[in-house]
Protein backbone atom coordinates (compact mmCIF):
# COMPACT_ATOMS: atom_id res chain seq x y z
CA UNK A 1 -8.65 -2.73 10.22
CA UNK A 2 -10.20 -4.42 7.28
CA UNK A 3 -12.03 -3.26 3.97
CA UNK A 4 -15.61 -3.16 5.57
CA UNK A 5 -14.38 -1.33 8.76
CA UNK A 6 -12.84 1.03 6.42
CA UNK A 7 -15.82 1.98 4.80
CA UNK A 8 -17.96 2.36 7.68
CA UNK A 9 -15.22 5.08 8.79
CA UNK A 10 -15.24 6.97 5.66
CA UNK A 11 -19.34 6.94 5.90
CA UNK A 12 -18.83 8.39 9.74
CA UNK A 13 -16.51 10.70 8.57
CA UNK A 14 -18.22 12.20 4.72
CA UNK A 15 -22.07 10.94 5.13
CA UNK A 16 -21.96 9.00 2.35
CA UNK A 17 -24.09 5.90 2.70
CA UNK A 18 -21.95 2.32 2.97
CA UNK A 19 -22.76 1.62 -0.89
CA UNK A 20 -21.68 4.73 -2.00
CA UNK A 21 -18.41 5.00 0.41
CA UNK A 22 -17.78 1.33 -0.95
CA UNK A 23 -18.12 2.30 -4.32
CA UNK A 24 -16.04 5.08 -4.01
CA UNK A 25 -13.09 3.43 -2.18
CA UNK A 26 -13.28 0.26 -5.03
CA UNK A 27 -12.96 3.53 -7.59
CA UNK A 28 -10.01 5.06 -5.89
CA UNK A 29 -8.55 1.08 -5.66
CA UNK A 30 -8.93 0.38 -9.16
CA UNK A 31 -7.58 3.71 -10.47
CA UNK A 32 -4.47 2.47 -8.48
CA UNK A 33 -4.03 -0.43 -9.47
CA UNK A 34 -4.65 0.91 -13.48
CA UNK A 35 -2.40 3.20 -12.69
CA UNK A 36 0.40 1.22 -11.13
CA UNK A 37 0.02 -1.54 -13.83
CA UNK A 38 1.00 0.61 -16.98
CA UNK A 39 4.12 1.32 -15.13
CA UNK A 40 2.70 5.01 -13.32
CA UNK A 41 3.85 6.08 -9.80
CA UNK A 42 0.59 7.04 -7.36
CA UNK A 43 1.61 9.88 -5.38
CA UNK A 44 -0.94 10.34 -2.26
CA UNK A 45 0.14 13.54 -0.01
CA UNK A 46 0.03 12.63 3.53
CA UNK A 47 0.23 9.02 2.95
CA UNK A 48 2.72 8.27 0.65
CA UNK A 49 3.88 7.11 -2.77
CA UNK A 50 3.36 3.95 -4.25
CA UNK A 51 5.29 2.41 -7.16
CA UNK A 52 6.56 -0.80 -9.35
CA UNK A 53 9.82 -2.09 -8.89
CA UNK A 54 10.94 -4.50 -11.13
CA UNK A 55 13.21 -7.60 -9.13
CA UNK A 56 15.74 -9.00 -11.40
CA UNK A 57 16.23 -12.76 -12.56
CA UNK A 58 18.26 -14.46 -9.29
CA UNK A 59 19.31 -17.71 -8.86
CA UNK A 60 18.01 -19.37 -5.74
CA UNK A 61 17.80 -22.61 -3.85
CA UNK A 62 14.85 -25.42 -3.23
CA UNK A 63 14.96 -26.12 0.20
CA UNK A 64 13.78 -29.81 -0.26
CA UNK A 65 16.65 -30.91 -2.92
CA UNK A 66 19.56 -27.78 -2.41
CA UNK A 67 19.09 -27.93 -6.16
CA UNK A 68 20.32 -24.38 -7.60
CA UNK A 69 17.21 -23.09 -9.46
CA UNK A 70 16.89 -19.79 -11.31
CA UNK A 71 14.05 -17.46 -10.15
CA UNK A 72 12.11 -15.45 -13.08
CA UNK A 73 12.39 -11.51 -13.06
CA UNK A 74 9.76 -9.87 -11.44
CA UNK A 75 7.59 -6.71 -10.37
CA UNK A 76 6.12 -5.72 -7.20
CA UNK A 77 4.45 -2.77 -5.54
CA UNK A 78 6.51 -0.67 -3.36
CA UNK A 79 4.85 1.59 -0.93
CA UNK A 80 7.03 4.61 0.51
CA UNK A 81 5.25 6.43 3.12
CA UNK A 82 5.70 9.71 3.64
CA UNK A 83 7.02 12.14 6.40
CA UNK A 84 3.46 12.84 7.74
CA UNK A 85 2.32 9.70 7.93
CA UNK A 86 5.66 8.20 10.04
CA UNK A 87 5.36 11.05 12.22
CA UNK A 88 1.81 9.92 12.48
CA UNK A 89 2.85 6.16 13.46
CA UNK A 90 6.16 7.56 15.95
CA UNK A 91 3.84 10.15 17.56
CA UNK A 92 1.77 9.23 21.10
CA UNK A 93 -1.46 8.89 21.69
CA UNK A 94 -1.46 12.47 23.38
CA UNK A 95 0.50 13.78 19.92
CA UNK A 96 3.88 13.87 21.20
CA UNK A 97 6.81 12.55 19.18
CA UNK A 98 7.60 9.24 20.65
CA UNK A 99 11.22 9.26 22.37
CA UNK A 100 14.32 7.45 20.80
């Protein structure tokens, strides 16, 4: 599913017209992404919690040469879904918990 198909569910599913729905969802993204850049864990019930992890310097490889390079510390988003949503994903179509 992409952005666009996105939006036309949330119009199905509140009314809103596609403008409006779009707006809203670029809203919610942005207040995310505000959120998760001054350091600020986003905790969404039912879906899960996203956060910044910060990856530490590391020294590494370049595959062309097998020179030893150093690789710069980092952050990156982490997304943790939460019990809901993985019982969601392991369930059938019928709603049944999948079997191990």
């Amino acid at each position: 599913m992409n952005q666009s198909e996105l939006i036309e569910k949330v119009t199905a599913a509140t009314g809103l017209g596609k403008t409006q729905a779009g707006q809203a969802m670029e809203a919610a993204f942005e207040a995310i992404t505000q959120a998760l850049a001054s350091g600020q864990e986003v905790r969404l019930a039912g879906l899960g919690v996203f956060d910044v992890a910060e990856r530490g310097e590391r020294q590494g490889r370049n595959p062309q040469t097998g020179e030893t390079i150093t690789i710069r510390a980092t952050k990156t988003v982490r997304f943790r879904p939460s019990k809901v949503l993985k019982e969601s994903v392991n369930s059938t179509p019928d709603g049944r918990a999948a079997a191990d």
